[in-house]
C-alpha atoms as a PDB file:
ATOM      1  CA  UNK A   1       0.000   0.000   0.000  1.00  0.00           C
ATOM      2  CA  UNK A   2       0.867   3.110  -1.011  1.00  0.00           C
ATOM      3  CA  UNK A   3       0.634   6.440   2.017  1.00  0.00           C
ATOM      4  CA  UNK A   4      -2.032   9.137   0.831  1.00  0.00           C
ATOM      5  CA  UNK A   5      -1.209  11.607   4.002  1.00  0.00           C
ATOM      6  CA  UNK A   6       1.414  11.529   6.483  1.00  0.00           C
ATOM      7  CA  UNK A   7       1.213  13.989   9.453  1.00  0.00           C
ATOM      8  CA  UNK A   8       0.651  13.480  13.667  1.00  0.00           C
ATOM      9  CA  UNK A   9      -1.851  12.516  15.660  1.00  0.00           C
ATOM     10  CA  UNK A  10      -2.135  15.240  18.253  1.00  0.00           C
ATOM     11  CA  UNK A  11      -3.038  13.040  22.268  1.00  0.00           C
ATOM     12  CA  UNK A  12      -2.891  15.756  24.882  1.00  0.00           C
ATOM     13  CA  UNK A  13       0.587  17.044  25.140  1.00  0.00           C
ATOM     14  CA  UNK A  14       1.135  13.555  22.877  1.00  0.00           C
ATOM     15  CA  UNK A  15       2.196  13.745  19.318  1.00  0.00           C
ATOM     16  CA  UNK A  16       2.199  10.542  17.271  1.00  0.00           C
ATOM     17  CA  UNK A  17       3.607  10.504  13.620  1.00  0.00           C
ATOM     18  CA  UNK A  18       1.905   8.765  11.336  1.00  0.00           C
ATOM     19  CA  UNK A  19       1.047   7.470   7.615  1.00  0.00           C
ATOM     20  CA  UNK A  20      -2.450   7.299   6.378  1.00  0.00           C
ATOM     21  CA  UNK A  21      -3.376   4.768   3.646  1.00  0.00           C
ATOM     22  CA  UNK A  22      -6.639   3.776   2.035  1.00  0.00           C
ATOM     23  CA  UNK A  23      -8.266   0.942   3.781  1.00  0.00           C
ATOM     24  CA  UNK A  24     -10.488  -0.164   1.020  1.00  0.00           C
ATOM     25  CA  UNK A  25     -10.461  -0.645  -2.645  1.00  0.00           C
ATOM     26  CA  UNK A  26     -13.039  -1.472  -5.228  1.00  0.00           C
ATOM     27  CA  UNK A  27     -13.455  -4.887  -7.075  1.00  0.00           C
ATOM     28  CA  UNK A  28     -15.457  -3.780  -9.517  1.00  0.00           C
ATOM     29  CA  UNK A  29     -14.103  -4.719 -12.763  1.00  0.00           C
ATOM     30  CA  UNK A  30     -12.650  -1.703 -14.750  1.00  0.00           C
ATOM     31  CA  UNK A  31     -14.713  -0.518 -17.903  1.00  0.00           C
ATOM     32  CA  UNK A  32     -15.342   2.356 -20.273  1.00  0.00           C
ATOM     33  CA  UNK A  33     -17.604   3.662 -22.100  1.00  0.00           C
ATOM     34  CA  UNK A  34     -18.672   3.710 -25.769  1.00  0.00           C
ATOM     35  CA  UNK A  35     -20.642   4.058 -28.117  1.00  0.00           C
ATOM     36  CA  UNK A  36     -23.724   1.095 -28.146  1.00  0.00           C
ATOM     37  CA  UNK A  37     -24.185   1.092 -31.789  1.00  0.00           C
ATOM     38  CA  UNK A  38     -20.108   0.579 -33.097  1.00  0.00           C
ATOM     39  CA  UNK A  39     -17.904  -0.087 -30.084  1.00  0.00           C
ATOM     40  CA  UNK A  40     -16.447   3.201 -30.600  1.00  0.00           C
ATOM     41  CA  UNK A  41     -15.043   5.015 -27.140  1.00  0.00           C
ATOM     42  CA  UNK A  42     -16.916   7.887 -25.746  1.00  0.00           C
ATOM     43  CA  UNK A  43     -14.613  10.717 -24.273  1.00  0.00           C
ATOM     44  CA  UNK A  44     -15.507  14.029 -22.355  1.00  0.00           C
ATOM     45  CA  UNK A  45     -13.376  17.271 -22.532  1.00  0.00           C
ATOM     46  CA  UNK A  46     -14.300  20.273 -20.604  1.00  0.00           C
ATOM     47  CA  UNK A  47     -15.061  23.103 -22.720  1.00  0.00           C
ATOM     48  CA  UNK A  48     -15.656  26.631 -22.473  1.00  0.00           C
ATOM     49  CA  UNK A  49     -19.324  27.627 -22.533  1.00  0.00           C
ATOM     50  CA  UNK A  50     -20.513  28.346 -25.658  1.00  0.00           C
ATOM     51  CA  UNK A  51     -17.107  27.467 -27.179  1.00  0.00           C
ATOM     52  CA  UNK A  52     -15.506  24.189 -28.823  1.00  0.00           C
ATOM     53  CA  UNK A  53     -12.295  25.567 -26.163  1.00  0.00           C
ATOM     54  CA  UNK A  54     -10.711  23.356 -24.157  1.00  0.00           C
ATOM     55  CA  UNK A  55      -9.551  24.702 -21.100  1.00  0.00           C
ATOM     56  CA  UNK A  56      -6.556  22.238 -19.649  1.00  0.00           C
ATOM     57  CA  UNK A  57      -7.265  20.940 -15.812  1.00  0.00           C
ATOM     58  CA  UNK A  58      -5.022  22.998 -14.063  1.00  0.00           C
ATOM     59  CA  UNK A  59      -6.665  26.499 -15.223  1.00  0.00           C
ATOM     60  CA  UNK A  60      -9.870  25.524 -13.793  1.00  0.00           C
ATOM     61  CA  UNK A  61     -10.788  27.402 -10.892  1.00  0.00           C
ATOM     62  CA  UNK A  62     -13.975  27.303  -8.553  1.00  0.00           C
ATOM     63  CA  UNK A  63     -16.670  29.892  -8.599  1.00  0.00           C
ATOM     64  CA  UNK A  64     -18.769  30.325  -5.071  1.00  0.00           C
ATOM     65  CA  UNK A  65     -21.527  32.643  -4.141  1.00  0.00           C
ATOM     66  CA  UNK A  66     -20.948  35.115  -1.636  1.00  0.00           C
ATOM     67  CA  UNK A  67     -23.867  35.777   1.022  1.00  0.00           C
ATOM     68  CA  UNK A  68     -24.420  38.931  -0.754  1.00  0.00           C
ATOM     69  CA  UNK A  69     -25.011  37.189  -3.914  1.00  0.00           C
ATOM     70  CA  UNK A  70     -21.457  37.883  -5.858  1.00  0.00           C
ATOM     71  CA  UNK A  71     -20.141  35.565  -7.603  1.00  0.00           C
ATOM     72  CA  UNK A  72     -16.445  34.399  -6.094  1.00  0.00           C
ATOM     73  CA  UNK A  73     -13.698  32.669  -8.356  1.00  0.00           C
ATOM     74  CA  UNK A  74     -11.351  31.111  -6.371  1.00  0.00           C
ATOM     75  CA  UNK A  75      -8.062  29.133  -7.447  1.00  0.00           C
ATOM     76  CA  UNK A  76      -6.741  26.185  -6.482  1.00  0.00           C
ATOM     77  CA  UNK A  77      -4.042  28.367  -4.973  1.00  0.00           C
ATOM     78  CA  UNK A  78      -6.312  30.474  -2.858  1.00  0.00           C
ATOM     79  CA  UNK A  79      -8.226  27.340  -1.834  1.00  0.00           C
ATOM     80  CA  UNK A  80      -4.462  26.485  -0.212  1.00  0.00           C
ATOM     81  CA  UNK A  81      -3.737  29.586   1.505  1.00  0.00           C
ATOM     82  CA  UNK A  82      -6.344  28.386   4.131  1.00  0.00           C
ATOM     83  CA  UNK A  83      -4.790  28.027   7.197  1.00  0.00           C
ATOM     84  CA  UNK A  84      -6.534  24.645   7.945  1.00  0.00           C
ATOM     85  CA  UNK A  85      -4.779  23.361   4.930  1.00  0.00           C
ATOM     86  CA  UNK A  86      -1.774  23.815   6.115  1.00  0.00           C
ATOM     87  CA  UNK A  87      -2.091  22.116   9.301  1.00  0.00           C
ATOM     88  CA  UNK A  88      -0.778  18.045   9.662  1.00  0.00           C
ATOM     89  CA  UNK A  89      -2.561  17.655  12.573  1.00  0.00           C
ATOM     90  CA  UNK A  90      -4.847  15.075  13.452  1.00  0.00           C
ATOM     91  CA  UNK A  91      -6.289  16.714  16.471  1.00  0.00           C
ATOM     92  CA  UNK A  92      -8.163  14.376  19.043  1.00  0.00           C
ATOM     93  CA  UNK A  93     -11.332  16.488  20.678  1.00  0.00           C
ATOM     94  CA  UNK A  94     -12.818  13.977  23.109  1.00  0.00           C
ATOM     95  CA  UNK A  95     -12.909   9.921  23.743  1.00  0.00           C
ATOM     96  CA  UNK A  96     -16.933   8.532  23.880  1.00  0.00           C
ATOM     97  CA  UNK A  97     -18.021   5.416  24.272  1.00  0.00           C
ATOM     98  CA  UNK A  98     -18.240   3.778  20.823  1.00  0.00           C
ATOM     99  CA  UNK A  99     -22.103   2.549  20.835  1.00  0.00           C
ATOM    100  CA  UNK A 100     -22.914   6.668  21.008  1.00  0.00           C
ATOM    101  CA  UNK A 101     -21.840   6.800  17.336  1.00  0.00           C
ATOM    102  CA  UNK A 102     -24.454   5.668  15.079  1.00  0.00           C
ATOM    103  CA  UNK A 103     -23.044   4.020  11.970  1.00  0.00           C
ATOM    104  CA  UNK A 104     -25.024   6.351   9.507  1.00  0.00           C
ATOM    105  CA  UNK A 105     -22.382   8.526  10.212  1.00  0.00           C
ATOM    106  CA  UNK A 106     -19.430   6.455   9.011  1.00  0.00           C
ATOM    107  CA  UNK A 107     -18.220   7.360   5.720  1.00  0.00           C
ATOM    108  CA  UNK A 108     -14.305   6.113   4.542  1.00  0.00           C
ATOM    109  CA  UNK A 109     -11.771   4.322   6.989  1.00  0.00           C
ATOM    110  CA  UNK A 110      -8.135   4.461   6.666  1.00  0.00           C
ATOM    111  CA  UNK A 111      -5.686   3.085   8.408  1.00  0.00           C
ATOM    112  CA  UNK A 112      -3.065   4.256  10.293  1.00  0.00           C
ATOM    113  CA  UNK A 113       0.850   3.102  10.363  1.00  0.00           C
ATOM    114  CA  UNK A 114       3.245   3.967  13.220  1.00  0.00           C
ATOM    115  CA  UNK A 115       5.653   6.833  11.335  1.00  0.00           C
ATOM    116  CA  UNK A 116       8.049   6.880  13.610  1.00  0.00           C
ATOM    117  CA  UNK A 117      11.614   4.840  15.158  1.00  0.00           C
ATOM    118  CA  UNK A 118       9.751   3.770  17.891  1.00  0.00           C
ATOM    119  CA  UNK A 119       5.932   2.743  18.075  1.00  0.00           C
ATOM    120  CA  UNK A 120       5.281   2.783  21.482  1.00  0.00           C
ATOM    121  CA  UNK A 121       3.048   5.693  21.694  1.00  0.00           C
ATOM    122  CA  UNK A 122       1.014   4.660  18.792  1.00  0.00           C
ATOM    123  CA  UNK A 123       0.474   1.000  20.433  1.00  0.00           C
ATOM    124  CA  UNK A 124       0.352   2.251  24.029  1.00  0.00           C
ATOM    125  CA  UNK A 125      -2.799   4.810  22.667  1.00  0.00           C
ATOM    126  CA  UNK A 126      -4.455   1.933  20.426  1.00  0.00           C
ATOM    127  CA  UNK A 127      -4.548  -0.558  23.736  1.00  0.00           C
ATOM    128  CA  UNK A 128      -5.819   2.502  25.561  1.00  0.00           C
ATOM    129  CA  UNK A 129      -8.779   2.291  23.390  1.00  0.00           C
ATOM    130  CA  UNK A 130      -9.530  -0.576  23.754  1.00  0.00           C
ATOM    131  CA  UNK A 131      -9.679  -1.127  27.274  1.00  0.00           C
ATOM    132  CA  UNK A 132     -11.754   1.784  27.573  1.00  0.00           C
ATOM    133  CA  UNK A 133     -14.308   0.823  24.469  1.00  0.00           C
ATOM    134  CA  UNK A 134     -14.247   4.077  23.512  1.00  0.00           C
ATOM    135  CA  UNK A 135     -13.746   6.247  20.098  1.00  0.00           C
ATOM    136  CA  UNK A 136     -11.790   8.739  19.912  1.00  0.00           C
ATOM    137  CA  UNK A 137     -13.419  11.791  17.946  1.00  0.00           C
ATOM    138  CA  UNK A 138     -11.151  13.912  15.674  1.00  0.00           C
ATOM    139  CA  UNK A 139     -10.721  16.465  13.241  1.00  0.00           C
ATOM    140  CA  UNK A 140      -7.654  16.152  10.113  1.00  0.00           C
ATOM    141  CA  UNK A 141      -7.599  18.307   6.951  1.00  0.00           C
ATOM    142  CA  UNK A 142      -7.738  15.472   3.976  1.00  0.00           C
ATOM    143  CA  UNK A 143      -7.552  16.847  -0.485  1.00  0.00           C
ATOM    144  CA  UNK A 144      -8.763  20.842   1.165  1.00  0.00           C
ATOM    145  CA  UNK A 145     -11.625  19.616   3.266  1.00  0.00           C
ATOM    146  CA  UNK A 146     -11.651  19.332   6.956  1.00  0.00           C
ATOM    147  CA  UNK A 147     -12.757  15.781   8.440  1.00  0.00           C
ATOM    148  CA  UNK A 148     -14.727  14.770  11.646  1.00  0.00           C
ATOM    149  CA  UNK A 149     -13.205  11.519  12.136  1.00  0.00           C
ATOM    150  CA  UNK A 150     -13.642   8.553  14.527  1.00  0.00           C
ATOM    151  CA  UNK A 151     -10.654   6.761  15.699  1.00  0.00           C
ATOM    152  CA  UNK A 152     -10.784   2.964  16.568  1.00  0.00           C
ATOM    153  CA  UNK A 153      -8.765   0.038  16.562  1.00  0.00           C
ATOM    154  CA  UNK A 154      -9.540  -2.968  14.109  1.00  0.00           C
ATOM    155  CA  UNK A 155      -6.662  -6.030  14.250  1.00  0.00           C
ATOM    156  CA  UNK A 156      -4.348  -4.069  16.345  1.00  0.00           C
ATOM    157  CA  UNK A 157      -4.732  -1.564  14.028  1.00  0.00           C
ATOM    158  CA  UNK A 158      -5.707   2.272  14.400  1.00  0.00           C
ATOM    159  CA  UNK A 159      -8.285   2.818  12.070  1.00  0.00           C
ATOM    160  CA  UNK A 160      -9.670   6.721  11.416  1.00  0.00           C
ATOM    161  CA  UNK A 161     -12.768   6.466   9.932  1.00  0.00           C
ATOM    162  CA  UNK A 162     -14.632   9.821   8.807  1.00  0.00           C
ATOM    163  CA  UNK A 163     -18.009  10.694   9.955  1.00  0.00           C
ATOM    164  CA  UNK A 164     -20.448  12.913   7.748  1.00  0.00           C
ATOM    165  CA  UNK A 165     -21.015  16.161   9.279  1.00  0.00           C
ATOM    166  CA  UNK A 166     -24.633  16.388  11.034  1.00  0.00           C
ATOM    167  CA  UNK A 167     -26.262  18.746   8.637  1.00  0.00           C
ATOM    168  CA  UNK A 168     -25.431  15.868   5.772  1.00  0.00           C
ATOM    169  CA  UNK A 169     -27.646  13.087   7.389  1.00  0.00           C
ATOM    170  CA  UNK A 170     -31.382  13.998   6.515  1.00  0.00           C
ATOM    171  CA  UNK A 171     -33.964  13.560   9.048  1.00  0.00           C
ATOM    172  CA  UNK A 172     -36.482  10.720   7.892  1.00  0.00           C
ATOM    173  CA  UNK A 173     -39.767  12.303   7.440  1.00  0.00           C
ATOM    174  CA  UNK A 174     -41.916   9.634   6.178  1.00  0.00           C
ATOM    175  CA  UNK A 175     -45.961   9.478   6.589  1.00  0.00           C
ATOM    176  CA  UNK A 176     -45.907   5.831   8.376  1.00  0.00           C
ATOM    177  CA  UNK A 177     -43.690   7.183  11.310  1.00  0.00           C
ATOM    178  CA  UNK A 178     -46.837   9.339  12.494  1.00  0.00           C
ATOM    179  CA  UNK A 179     -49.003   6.772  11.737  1.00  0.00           C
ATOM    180  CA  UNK A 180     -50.711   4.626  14.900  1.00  0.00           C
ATOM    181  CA  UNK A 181     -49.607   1.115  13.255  1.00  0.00           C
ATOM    182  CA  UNK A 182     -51.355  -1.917  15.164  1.00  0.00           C
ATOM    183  CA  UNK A 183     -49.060  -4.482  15.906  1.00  0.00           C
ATOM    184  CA  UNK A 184     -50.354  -7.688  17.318  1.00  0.00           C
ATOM    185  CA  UNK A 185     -48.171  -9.304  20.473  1.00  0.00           C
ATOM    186  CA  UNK A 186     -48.407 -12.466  18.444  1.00  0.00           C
ATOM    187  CA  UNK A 187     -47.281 -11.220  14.968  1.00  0.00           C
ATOM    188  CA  UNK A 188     -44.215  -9.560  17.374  1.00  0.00           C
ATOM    189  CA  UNK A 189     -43.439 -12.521  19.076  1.00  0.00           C
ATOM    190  CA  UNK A 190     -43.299 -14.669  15.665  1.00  0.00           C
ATOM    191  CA  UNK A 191     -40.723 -11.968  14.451  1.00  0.00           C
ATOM    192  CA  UNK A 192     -38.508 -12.332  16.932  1.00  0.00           C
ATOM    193  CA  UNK A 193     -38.384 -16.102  16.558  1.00  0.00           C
ATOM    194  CA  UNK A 194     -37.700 -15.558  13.080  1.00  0.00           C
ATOM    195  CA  UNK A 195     -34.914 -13.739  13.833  1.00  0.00           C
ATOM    196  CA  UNK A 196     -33.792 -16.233  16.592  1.00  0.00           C
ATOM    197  CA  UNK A 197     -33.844 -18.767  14.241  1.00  0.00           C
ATOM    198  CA  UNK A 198     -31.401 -16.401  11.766  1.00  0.00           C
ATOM    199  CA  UNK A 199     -29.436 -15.742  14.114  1.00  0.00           C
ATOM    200  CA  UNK A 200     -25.553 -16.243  13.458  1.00  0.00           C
ATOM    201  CA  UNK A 201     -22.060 -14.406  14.211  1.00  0.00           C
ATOM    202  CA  UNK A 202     -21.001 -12.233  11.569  1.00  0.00           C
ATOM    203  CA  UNK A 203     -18.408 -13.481   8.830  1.00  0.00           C
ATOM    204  CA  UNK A 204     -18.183 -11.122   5.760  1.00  0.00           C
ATOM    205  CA  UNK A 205     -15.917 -13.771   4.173  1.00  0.00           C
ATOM    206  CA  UNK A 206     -18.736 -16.041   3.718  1.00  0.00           C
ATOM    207  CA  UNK A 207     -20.691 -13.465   1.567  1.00  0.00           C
ATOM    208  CA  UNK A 208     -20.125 -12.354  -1.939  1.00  0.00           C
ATOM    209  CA  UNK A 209     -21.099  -9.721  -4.535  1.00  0.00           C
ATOM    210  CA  UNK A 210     -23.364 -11.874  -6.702  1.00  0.00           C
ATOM    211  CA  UNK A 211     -23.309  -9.000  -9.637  1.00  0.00           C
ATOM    212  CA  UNK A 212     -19.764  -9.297 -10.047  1.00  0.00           C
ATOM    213  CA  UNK A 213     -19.861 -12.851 -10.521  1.00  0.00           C
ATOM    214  CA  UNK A 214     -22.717 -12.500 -13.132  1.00  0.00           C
ATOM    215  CA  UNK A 215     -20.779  -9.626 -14.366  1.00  0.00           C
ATOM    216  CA  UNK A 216     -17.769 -12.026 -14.959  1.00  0.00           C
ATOM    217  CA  UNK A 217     -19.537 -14.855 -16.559  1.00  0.00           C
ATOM    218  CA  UNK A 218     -21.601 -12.545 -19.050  1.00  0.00           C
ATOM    219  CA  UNK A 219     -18.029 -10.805 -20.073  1.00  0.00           C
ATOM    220  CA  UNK A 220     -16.759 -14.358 -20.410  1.00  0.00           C
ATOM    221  CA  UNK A 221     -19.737 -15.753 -22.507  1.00  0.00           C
ATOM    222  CA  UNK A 222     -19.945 -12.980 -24.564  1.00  0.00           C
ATOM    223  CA  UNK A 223     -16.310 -13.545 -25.324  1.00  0.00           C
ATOM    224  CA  UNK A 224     -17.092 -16.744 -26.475  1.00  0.00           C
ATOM    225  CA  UNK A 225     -19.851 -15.751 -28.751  1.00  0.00           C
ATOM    226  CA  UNK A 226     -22.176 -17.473 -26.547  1.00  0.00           C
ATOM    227  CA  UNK A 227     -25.394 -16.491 -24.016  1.00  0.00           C
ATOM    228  CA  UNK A 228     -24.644 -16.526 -19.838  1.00  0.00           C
ATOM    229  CA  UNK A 229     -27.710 -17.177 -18.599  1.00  0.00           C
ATOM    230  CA  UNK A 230     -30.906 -19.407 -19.403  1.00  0.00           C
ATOM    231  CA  UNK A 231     -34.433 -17.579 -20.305  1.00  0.00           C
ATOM    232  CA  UNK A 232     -36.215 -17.703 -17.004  1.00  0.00           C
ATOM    233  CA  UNK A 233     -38.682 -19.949 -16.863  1.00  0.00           C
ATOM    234  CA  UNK A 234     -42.479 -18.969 -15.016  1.00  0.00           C
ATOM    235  CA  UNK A 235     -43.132 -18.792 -11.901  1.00  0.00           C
ATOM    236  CA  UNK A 236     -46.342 -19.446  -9.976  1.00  0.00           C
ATOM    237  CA  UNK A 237     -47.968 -15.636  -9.335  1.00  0.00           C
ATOM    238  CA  UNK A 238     -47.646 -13.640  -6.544  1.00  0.00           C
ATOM    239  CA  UNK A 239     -51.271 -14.079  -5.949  1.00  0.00           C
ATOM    240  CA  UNK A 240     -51.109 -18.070  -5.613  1.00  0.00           C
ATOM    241  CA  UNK A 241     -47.951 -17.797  -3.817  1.00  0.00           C
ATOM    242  CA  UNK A 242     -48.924 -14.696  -1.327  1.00  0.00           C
ATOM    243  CA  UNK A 243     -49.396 -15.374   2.112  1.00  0.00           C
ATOM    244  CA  UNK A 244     -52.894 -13.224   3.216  1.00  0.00           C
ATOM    245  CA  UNK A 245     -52.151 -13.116   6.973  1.00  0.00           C
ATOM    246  CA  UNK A 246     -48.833 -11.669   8.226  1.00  0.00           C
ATOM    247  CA  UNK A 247     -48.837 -14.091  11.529  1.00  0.00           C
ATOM    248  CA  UNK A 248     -49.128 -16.856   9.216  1.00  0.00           C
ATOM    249  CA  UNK A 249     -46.341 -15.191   6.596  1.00  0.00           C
ATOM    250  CA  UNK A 250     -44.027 -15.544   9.979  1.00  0.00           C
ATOM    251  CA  UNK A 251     -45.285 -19.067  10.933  1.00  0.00           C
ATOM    252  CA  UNK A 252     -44.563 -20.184   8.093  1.00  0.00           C
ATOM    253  CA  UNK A 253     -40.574 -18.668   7.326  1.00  0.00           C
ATOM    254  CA  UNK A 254     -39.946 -19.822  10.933  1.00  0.00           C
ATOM    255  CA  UNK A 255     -41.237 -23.485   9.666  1.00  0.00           C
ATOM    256  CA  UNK A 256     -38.984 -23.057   6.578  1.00  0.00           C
ATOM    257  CA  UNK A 257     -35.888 -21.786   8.560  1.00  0.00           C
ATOM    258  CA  UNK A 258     -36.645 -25.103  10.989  1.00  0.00           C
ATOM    259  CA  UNK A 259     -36.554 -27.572   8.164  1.00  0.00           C
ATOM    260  CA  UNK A 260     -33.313 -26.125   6.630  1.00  0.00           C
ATOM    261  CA  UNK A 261     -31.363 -26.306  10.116  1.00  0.00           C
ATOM    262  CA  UNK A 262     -31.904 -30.184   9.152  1.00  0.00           C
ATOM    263  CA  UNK A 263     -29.890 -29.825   6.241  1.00  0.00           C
ATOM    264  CA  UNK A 264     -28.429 -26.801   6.233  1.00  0.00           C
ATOM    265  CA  UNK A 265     -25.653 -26.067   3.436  1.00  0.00           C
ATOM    266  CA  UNK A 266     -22.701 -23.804   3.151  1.00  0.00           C
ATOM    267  CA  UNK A 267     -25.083 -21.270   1.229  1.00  0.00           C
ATOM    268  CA  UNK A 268     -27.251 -21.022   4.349  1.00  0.00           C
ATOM    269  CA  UNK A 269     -30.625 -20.319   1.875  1.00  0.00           C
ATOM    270  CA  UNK A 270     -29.186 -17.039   0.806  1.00  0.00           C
ATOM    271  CA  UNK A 271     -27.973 -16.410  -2.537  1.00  0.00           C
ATOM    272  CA  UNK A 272     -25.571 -13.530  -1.690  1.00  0.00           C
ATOM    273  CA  UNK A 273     -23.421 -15.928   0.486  1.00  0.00           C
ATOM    274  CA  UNK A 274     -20.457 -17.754  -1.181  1.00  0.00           C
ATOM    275  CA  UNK A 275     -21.749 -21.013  -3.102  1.00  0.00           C
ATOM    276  CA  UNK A 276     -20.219 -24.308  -1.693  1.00  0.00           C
ATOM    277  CA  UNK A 277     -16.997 -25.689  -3.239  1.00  0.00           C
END
């Protein structure tokens, strides 16, 4: 891996150096586009207004609004004489206890490597953490825009993953939240034994991204000149197969989820986890 960001991670009177890298990557598989009719490649180029001009990336500056209304160009250079982009600071605010931070708030993690001779500060803080099962809450200027940040430790490593700013969540408004909804204790209870009987320990390494793989074997198939997948064949219709009651909908997937802990297989009835073999 590759460093993005290198700077210190500010404890108290505490400075730690450090390296920041990416801690994810896509696996989607790498395309462009073209033209559906001949295969030909479709390119953009930013243009003056108006014009057939082509203005080249580094002359392209950023225009803002001012609250009066006036319209503000500013460079890339002015955009770096803010002092907050000048700072290598990741500053620690406060430590709270990690199930206070609701994960709609997570955006991107990246990880964090000891930067200096000695990593005893950056281990001594990381077990700190962890005994207290708590998060530490930051701030870091990353690419001109400051970061709210939640540090945590994942395999012995510190991890800083950014938070979205409160005014970026939305508040759900939706009709059915001020709705009175009658729910039955029985249609509650069968719920929760549904879930019971779903119940498991989380392994993402059992679960797959089921696109990709169709993704793969149409690419491959069309390669060859030949079709991926079969015509579909019918189904029975949602009105023969719909359950009327909900308490007997539950009844019945708790039934289902009984027989298959008979024979369960590595798929585990869903078709996003990994096939067997």
């Amino acid at each position: 891996m590759r460093s993005i960001w290198r700077g210190d991670l500010s404890f108290g009177l505490v400075n730690v150096p450090v390296k920041v890298y990416s801690a994810t990557e896509s696996h989607d598989r790498p395309s462009h586009q073209v033209d559906s009719a001949d295969g030909t490649r479709i390119r953009y180029r930013r243009v003056r207004e108006g014009t057939d001009t082509e203005v080249e990336f580094g002359k392209i500056a950023n225009a803002y609004e001012s609250d009066g209304g006036d319209r503000v160009v500013l460079t890339k250079d002015d955009l770096a004489t803010l002092p907050v982009n000048k700072s290598p600071e990741i500053a620690i605010l406060e430590f709270v206890p990690i199930d206070q931070v609701d994960p709609i708030y997570f955006d991107k993690p990246y990880y964090l490597e000891p930067a200096s001779k000695s990593p005893k500060a950056y281990v001594l803080l990381a077990k700190a953490l962890q005994r207290t099962e708590r998060l530490a809450i930051a701030t870091f200027t990353l690419r001109s825009r400051t970061r709210l940040a939640a540090l945590r430790v994942i395999d012995g490593v510190m991890t800083l993953q950014t938070l979205l700013w409160p005014d970026e969540v939305r508040v759900p408004d939706f009709d059915f939240l001020h709705a009175d909804t009658p729910i039955r204790d029985q249609e509650l209870d069968m719920a929760a034994s549904l879930i019971e009987t779903m119940a498991s320990d989380f392994d993402p390494t059992q679960y797959e991204d089921t696109y990709q793989v169709e993704l793969g074997k149409l690419i491959e198939a069309r390669a060859g000149g030949g079709e991926a997948f079969a015509e579909p064949t019918e189904s029975a219709s949602d009105e023969d197969s719909e359950v009327a009651d909900l308490l007997a909908a539950l009844r019945a997937s708790v039934a289902d989820r009984g027989r298959g802990k008979h024979d369960e297989t590595p798929e585990r009835g869903s078709s996003a986890k990994k096939a067997a073999g």
